[in-house]
Protein backbone atom coordinates (compact mmCIF):
# COMPACT_ATOMS: atom_id res chain seq x y z
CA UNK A 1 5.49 16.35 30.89
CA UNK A 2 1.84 17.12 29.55
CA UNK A 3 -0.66 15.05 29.04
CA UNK A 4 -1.58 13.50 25.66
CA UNK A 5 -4.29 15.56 24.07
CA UNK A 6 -6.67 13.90 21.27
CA UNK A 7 -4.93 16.13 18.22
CA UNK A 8 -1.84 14.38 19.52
CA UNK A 9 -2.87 11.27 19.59
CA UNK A 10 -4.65 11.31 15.92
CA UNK A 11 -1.77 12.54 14.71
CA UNK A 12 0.01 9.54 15.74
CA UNK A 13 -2.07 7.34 14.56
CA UNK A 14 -2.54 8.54 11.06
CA UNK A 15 1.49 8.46 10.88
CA UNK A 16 1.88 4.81 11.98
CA UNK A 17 -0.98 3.63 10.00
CA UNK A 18 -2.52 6.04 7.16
CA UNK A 19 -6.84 5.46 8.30
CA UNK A 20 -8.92 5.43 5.83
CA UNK A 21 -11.56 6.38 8.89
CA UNK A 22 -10.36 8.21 12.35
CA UNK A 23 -12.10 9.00 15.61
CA UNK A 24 -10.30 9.76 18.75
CA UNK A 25 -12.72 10.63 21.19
CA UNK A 26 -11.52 11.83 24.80
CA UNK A 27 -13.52 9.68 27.59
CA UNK A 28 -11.17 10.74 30.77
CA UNK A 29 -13.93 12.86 32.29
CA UNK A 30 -16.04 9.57 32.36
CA UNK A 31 -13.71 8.24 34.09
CA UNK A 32 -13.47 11.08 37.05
CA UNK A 33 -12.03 8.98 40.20
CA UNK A 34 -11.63 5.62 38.83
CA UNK A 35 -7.79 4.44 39.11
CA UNK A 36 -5.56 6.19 36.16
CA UNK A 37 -8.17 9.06 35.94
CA UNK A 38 -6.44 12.83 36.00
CA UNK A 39 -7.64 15.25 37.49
CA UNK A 40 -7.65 17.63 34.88
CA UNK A 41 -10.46 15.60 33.38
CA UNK A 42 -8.64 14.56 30.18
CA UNK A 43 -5.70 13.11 28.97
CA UNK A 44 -6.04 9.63 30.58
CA UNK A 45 -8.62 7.55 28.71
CA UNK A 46 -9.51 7.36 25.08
CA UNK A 47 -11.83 5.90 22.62
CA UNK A 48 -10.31 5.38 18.72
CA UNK A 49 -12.38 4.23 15.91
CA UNK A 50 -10.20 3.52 13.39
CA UNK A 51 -10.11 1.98 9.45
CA UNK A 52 -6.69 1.29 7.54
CA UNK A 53 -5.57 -0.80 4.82
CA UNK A 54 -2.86 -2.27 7.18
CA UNK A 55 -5.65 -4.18 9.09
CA UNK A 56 -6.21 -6.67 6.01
CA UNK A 57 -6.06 -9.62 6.36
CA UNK A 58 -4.94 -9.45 10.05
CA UNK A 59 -7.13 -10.67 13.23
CA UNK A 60 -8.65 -8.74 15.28
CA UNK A 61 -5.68 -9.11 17.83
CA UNK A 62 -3.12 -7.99 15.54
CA UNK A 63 -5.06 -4.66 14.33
CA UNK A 64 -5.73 -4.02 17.91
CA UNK A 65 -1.75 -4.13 18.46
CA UNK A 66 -0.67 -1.79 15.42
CA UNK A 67 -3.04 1.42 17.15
CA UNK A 68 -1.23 0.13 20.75
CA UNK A 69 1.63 0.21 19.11
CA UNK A 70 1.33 3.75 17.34
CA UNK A 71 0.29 4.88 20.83
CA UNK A 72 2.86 3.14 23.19
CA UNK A 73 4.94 6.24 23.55
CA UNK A 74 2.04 8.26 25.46
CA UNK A 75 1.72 5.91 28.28
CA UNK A 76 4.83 7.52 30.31
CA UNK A 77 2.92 11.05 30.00
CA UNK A 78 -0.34 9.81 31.50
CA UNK A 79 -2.11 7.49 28.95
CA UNK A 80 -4.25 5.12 30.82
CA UNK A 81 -6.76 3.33 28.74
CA UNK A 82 -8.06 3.13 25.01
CA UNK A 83 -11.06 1.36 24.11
CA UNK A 84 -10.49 0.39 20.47
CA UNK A 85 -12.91 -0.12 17.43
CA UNK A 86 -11.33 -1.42 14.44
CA UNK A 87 -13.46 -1.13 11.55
């Protein structure tokens, strides 16, 4: 099993929740020998700015578990982190 890439990731995202506004930005090689860090240098940790009409009216909490949601299934192949901005 591969690790998640970025494309893969976005894709997932805009599937689950249709962003009006979508960054995925690949951090793991900031994270180079902190714990869940690959050594490949990406994969592991992730940064996602995202915008969607399904985060109206819902707190902060609840938009931040839709993207963790959308992204659950990439855990098992190496998905260690995401830092999320909801916008």
């Amino acid at each position: 099993m591969s690790l998640p890439t970025r494309s893969e990731l976005e894709a997932a995202l805009r599937a689950a929740l249709a962003p009006t506004h979508l960054e995925v930005i690949d951090e793991s090689g900031l994270h180079a020998g902190h714990s869940g860090a690959s050594p490949e240098g990406y994969g592991t940790h992730f940064r996602v700015r995202i915008a969607s009409p399904q985060f109206a009216q819902r707190t902060r909490v609840a938009q931040h578990r839709l993207v963790y949601d959308a992204l659950h299934s990439f855990v098992p192949r190496g998905l260690h982190a995401i830092a999320i901005e909801t916008l």
